[in-house]
C-alpha atoms as a PDB file:
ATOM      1  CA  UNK A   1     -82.843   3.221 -40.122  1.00  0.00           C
ATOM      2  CA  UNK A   2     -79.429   2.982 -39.333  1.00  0.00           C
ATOM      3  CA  UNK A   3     -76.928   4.863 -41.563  1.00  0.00           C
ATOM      4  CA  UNK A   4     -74.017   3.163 -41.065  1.00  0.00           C
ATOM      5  CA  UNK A   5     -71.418   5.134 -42.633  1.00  0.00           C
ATOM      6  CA  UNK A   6     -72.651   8.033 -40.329  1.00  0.00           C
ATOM      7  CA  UNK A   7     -72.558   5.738 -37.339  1.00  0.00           C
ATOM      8  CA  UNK A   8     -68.757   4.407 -37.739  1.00  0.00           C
ATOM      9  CA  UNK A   9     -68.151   7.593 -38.381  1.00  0.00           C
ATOM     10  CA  UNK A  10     -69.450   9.244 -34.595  1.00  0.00           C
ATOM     11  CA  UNK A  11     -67.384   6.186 -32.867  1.00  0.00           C
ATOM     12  CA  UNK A  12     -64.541   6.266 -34.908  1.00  0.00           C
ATOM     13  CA  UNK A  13     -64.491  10.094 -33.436  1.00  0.00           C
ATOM     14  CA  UNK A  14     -65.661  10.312 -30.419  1.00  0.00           C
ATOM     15  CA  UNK A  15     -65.828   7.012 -29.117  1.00  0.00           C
ATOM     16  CA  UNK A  16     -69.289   6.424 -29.450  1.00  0.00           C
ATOM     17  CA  UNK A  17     -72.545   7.076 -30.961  1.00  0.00           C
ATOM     18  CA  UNK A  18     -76.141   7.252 -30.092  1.00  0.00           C
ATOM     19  CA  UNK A  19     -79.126   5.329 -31.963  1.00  0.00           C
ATOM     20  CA  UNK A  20     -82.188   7.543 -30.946  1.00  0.00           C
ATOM     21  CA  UNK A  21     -85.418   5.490 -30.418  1.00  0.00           C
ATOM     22  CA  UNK A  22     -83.967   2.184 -31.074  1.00  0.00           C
ATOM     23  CA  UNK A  23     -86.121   0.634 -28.638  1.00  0.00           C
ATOM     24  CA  UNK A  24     -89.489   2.420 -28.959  1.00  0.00           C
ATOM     25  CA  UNK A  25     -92.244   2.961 -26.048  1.00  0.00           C
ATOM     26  CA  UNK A  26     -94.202   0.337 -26.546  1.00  0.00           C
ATOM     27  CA  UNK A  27     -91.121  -2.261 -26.534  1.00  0.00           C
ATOM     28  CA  UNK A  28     -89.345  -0.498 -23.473  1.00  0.00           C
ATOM     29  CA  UNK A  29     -93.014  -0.925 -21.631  1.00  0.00           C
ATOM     30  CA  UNK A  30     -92.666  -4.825 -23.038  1.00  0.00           C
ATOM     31  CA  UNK A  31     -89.726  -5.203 -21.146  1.00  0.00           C
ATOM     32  CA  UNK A  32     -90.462  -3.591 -18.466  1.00  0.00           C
ATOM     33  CA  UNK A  33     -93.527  -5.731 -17.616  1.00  0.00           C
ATOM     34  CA  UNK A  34     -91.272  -9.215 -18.925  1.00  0.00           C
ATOM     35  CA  UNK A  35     -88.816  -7.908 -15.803  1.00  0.00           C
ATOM     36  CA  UNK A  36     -91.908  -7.162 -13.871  1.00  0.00           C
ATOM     37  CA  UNK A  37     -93.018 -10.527 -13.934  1.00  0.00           C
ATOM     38  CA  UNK A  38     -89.881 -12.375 -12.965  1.00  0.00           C
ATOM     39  CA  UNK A  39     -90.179 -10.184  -9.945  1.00  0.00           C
ATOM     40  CA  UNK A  40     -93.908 -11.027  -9.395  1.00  0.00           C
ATOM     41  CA  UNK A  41     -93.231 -14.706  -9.554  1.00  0.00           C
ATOM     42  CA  UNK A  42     -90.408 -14.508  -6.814  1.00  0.00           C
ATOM     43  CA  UNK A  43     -92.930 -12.219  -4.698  1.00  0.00           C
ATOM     44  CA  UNK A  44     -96.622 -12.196  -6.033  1.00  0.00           C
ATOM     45  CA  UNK A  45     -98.221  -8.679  -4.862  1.00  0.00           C
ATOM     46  CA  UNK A  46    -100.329  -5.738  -6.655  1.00  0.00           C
ATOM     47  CA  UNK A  47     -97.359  -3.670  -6.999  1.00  0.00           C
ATOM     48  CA  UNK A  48     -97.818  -2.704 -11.236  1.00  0.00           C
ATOM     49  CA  UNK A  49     -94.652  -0.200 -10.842  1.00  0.00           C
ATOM     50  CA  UNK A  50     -91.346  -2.057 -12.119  1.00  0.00           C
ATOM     51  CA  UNK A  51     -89.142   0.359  -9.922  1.00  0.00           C
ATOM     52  CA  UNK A  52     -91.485   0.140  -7.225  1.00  0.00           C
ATOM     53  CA  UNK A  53     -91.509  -3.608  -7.496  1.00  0.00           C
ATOM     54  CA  UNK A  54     -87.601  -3.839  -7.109  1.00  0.00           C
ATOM     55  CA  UNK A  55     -87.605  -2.360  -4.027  1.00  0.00           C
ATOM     56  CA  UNK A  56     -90.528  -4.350  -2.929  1.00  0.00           C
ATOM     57  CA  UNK A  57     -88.434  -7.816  -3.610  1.00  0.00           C
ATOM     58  CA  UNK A  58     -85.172  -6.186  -2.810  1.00  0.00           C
ATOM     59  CA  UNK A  59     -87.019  -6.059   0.833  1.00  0.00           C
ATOM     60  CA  UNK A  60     -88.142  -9.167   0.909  1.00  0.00           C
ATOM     61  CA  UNK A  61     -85.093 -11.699   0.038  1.00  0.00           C
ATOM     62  CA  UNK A  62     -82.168  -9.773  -1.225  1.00  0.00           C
ATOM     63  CA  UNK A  63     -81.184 -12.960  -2.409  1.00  0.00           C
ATOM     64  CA  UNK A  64     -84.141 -13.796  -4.650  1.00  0.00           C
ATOM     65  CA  UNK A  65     -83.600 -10.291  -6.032  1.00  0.00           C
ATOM     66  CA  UNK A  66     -80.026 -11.309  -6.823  1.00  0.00           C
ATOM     67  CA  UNK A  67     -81.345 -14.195  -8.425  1.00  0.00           C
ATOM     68  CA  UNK A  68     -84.056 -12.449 -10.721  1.00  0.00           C
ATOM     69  CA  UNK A  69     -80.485 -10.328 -12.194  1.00  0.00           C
ATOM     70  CA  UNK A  70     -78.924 -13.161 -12.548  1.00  0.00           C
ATOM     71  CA  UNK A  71     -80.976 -14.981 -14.670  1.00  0.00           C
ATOM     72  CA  UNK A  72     -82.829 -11.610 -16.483  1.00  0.00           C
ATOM     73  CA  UNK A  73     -79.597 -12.287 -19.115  1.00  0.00           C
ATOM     74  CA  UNK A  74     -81.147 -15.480 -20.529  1.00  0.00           C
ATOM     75  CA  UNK A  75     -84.342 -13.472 -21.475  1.00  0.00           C
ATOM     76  CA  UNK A  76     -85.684 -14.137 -24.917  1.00  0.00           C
ATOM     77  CA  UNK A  77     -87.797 -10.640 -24.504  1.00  0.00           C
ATOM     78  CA  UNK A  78     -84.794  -9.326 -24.151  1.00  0.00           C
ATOM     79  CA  UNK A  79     -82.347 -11.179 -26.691  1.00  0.00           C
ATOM     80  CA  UNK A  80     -84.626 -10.822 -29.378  1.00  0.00           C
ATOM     81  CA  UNK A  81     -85.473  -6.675 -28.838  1.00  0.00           C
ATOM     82  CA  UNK A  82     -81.765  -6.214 -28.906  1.00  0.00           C
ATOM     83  CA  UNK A  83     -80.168  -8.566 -31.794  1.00  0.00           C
ATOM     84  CA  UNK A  84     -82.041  -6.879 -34.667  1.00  0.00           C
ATOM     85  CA  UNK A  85     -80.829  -7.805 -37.996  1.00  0.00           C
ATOM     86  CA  UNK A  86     -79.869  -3.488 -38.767  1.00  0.00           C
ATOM     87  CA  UNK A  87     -77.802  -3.633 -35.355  1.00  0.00           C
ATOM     88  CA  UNK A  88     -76.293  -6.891 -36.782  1.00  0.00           C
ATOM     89  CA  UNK A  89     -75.388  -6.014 -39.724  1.00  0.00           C
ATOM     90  CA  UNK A  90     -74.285  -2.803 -38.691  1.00  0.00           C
ATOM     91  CA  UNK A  91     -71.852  -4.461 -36.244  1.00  0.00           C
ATOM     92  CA  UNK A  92     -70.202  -6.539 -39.334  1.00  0.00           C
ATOM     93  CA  UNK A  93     -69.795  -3.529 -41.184  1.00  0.00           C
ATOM     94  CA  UNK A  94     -68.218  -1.566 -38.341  1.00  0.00           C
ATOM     95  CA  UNK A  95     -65.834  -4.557 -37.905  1.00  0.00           C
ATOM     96  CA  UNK A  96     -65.330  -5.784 -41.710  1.00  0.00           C
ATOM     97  CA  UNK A  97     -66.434  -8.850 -40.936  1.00  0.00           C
ATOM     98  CA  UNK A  98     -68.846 -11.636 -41.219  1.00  0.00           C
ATOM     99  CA  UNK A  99     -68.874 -13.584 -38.288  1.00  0.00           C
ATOM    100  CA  UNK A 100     -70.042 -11.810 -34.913  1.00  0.00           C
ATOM    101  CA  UNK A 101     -70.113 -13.154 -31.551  1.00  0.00           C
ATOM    102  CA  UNK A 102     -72.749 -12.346 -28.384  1.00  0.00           C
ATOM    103  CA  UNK A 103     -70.175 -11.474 -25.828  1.00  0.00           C
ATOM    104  CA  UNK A 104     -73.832 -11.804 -23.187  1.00  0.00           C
ATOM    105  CA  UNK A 105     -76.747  -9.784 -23.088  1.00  0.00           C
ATOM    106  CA  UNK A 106     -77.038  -8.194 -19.355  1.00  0.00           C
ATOM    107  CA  UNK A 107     -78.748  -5.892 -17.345  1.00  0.00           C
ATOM    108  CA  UNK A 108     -77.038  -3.616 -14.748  1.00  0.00           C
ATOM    109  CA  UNK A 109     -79.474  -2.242 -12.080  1.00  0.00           C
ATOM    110  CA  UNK A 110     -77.812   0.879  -9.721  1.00  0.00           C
ATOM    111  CA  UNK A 111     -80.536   1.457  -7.058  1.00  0.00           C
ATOM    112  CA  UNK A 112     -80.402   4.191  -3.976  1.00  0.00           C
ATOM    113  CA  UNK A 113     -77.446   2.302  -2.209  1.00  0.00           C
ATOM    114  CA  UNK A 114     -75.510   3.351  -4.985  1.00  0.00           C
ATOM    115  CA  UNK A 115     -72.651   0.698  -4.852  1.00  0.00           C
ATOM    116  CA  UNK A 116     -72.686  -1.233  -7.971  1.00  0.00           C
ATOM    117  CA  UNK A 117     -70.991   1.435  -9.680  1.00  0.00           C
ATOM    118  CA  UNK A 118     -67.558   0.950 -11.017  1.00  0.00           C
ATOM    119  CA  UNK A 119     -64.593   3.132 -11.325  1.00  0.00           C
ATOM    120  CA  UNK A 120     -63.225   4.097 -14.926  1.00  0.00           C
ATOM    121  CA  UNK A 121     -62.463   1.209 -17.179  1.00  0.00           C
ATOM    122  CA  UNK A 122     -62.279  -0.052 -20.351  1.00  0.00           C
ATOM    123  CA  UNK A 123     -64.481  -3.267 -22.003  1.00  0.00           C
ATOM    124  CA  UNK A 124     -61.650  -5.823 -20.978  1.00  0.00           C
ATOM    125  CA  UNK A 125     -62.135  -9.605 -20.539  1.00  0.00           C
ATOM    126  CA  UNK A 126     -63.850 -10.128 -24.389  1.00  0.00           C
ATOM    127  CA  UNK A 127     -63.489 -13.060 -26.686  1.00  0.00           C
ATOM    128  CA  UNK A 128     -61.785 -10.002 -29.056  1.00  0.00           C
ATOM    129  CA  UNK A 129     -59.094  -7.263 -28.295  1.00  0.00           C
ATOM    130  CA  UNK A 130     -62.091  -4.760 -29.554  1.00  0.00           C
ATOM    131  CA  UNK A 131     -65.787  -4.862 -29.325  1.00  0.00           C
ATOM    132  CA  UNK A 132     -68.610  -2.417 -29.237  1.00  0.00           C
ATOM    133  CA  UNK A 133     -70.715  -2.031 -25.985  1.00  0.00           C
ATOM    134  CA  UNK A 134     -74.123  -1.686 -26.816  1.00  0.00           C
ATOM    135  CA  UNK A 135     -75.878   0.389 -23.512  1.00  0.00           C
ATOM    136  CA  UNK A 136     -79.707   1.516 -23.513  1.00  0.00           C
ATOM    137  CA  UNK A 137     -81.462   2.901 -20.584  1.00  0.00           C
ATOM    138  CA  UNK A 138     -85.288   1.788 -20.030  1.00  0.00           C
ATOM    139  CA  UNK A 139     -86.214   5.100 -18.198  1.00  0.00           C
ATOM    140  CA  UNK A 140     -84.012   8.418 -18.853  1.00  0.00           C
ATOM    141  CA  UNK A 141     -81.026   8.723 -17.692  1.00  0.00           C
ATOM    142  CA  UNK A 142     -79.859  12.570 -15.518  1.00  0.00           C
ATOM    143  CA  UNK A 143     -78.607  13.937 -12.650  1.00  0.00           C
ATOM    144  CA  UNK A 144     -81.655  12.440 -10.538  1.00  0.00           C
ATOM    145  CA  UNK A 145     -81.375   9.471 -12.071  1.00  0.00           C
ATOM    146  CA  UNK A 146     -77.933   8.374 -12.791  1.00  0.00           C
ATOM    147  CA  UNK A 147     -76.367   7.454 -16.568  1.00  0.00           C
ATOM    148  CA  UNK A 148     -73.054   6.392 -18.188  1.00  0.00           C
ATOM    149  CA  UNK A 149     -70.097   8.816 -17.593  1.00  0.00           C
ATOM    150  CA  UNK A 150     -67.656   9.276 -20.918  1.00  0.00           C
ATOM    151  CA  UNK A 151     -64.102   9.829 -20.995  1.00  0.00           C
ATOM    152  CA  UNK A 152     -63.899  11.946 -24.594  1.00  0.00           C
ATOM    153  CA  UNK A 153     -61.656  11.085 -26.919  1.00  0.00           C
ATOM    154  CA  UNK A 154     -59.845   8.535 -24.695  1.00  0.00           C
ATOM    155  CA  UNK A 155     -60.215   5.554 -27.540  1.00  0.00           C
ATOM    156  CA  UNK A 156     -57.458   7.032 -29.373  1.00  0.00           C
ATOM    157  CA  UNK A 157     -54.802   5.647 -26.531  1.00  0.00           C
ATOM    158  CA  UNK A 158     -55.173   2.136 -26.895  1.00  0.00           C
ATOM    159  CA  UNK A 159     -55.916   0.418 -23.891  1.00  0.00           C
ATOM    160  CA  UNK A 160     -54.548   0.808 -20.412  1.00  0.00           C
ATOM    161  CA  UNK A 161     -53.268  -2.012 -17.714  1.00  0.00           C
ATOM    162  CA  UNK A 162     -56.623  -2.844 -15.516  1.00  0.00           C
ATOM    163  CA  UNK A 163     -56.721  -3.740 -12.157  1.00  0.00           C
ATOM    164  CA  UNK A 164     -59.479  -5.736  -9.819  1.00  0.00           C
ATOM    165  CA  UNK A 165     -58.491  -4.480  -6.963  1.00  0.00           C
ATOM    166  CA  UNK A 166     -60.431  -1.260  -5.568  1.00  0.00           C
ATOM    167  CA  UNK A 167     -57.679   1.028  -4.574  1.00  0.00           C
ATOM    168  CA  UNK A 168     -59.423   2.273  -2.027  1.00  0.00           C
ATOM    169  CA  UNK A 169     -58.789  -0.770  -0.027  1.00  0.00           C
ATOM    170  CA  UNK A 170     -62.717  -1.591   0.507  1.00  0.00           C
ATOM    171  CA  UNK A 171     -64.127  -4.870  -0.084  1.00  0.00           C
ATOM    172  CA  UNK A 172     -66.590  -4.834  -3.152  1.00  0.00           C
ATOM    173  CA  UNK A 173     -69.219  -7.009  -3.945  1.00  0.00           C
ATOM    174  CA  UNK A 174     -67.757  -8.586  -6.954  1.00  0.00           C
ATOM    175  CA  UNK A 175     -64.249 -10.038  -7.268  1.00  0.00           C
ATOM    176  CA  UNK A 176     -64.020  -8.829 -10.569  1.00  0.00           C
ATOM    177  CA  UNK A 177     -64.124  -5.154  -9.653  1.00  0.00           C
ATOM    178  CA  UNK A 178     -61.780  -3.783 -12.973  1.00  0.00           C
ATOM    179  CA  UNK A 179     -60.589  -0.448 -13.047  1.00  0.00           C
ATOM    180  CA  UNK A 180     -57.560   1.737 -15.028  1.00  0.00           C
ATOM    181  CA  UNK A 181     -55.200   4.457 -12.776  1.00  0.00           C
ATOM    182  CA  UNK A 182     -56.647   7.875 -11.477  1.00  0.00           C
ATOM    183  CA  UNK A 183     -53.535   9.187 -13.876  1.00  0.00           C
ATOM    184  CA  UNK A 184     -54.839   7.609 -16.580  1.00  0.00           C
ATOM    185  CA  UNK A 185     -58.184   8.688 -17.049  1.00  0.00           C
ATOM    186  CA  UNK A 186     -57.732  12.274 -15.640  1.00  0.00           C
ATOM    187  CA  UNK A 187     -56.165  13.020 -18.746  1.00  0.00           C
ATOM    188  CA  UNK A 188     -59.634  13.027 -20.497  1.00  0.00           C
ATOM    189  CA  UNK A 189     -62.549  15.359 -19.706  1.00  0.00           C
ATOM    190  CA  UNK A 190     -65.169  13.603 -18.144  1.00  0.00           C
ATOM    191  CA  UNK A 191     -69.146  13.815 -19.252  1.00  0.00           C
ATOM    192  CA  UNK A 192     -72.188  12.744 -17.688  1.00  0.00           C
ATOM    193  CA  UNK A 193     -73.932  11.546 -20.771  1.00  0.00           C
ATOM    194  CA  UNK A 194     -78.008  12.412 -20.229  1.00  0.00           C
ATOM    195  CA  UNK A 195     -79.777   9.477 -22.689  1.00  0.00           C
ATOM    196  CA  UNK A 196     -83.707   9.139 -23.339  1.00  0.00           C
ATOM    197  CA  UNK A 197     -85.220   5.833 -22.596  1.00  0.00           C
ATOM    198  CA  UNK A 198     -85.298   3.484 -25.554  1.00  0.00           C
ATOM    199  CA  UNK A 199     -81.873   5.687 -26.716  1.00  0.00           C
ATOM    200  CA  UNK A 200     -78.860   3.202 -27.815  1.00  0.00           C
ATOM    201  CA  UNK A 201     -75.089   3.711 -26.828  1.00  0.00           C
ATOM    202  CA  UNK A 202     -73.031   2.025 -29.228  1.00  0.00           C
ATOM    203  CA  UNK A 203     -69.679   2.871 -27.471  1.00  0.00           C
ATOM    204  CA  UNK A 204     -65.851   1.390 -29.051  1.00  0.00           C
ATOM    205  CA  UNK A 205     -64.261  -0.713 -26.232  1.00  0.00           C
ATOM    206  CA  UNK A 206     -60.944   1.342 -25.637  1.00  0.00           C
ATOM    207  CA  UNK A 207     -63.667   4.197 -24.449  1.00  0.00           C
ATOM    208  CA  UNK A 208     -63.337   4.863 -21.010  1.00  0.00           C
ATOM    209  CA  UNK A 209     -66.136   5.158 -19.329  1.00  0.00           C
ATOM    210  CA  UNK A 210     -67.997   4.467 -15.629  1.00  0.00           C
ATOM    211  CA  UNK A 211     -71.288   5.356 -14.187  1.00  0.00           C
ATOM    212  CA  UNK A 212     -72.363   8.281 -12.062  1.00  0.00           C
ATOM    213  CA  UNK A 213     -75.008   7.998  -9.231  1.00  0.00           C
ATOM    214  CA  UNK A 214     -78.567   8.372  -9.041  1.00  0.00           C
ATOM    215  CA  UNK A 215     -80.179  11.349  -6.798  1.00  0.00           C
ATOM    216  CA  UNK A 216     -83.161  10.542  -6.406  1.00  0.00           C
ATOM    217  CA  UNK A 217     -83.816   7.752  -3.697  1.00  0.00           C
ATOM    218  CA  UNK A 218     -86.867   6.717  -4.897  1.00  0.00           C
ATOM    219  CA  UNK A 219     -86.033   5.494  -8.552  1.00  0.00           C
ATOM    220  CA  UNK A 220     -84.079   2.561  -9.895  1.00  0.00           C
ATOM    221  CA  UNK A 221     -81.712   2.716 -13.186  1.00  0.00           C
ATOM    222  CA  UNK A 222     -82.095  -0.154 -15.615  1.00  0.00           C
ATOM    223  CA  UNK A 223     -80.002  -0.810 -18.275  1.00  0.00           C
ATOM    224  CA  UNK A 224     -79.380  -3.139 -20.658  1.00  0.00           C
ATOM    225  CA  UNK A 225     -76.188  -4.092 -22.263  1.00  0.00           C
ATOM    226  CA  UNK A 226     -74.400  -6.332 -24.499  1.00  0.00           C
ATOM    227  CA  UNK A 227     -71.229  -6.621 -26.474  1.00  0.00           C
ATOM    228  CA  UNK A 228     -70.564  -7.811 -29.835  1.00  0.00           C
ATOM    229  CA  UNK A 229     -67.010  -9.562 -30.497  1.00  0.00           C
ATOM    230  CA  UNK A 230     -65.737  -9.551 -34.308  1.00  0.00           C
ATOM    231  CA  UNK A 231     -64.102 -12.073 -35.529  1.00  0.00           C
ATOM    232  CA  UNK A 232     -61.338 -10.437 -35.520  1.00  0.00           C
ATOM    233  CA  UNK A 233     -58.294 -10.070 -32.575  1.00  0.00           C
ATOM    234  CA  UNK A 234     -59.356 -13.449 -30.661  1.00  0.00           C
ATOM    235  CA  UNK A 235     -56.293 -15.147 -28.909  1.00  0.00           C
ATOM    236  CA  UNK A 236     -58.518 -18.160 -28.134  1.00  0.00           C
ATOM    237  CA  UNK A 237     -58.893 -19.018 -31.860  1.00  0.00           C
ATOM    238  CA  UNK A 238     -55.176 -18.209 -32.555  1.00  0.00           C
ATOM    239  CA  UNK A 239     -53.484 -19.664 -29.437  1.00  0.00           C
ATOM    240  CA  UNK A 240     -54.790 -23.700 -28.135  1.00  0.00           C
ATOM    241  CA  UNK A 241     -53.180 -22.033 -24.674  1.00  0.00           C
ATOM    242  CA  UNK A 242     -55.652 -19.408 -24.365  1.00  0.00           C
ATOM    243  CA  UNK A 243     -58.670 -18.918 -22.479  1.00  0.00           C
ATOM    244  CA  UNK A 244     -62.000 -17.836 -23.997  1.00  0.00           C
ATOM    245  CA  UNK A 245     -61.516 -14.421 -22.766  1.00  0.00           C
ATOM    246  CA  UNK A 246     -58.903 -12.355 -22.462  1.00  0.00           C
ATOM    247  CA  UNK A 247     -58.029 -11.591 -19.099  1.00  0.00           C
ATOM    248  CA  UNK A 248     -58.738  -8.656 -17.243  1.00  0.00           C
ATOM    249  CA  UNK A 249     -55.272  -7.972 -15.864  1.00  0.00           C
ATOM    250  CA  UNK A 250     -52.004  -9.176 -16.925  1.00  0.00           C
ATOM    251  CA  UNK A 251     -52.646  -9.001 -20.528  1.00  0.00           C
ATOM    252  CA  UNK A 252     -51.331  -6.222 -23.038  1.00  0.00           C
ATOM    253  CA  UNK A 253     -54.158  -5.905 -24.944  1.00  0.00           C
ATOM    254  CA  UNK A 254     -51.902  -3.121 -27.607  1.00  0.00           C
ATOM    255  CA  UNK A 255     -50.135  -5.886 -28.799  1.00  0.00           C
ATOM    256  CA  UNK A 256     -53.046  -8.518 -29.672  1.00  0.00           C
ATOM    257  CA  UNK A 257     -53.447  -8.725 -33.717  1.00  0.00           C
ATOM    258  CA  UNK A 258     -54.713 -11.044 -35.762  1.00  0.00           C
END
């Protein structure tokens, strides 16, 4: 059960909150096999071992591996485990609202090449100023295996000016690559969160956060994610001028009210 006085509470403070066991072992191992399917379509073998699997089709056609996280959003498996009518309601509450929009389930997948992982950011490019980030590991989440990293207490600054451009200089694989200033998120202490499998992250927007990497060479993170848009803060509905979602950069995100 989800108390949610207790839960607004934890994000309201720290930025997030954690929902322990919200997707239990015999779900995550549901999941896990509806993933290990796709993959077993693209590339039929004997392989049983999601992780293992991966790897397997990641060898064979990085393309068709591309393809199988492309489409793993539109899952119904998937949809359906995470848009339970507690979380939903929950969500409303948070928000004071009744009207709550799928921003896209997803899942992110950081493998031993490590370079999927973004820099520090914030949950820009919404239908809504604010949302919640839902995040929930299927295997555990460490030093060996990677997690979501936590800027504490930096939700109480608003939101800072994002950029897509690595500043670094190297060429990413996504053109969308956002990212705040080194000086802005080094005013926070940064922490490696360590979440069981089946664990929900229900984390405010304004959070900073980022990933860290995975150790151990032989293991894959998989995550899943969504975020849930209130009705609440949405140019698109205010403004006939505006786009869907609010853009990444350019945008002063402080200043958008309803």
């Amino acid at each position: 059960m989800i108390d949610n006085i207790k839960l607004k509470k934890n994000i309201d403070d720290n930025g997030y909150a954690l929902i322990e066991n919200y997707f239990n072992q015999e779900l995550l191992n549901e999941l896990k096999n509806s993933l290990l399917e796709v993959l077993n379509y693209i590339h039929p073998s004997d392989e049983t071992d999601l992780q293992n699997k991966y790897y397997e089709v990641k060898k064979f056609n990085p393309q068709l591996k591309a393809n199988w996280y492309d489409i793993a959003p539109y899952n119904i498996d998937m949809t359906q485990a995470i848009h339970t009518p507690e979380l939903i309601n929950f969500v409303k509450f948070f928000f004071d609202t009744k009207v709550i929009f799928s921003g896209r389930a997803a899942i992110h997948v950081h493998d031993n090449d490590n370079d999927k992982l973004l820099l520090p950011h914030q949950e820009t490019n919404q239908f809504a100023r604010d949302c919640l980030l839902f995040w929930i590991p299927l295997w555990d989440t460490n030093k060996n295996n990677g997690g979501l990293t936590i800027y504490e207490k930096s939700h109480y600054n608003g939101y800072f000016d994002h950029k897509l451009e690595d500043p670094s200089g190297k060429k990413k694989w996504t053109q969308k690559y956002t990212n705040i200033g080194e000086k802005d998120y080094k005013k926070f202490n940064k922490k490696n969160l360590e979440i069981k499998a089946g664990t929900a992250v229900l984390a405010h927007s304004s959070l900073v956060h980022c990933g860290y990497p995975l150790q151990d060479k032989k293991t894959v993170r998989i995550t899943i994610t969504e975020r849930f848009n209130p009705l609440k803060r949405i140019p698109y509905l205010k403004d006939p001028e505006k786009p869907m979602k609010i853009p990444y950069v350019g945008t002063d995100y402080n200043i958008i009210e309803d």
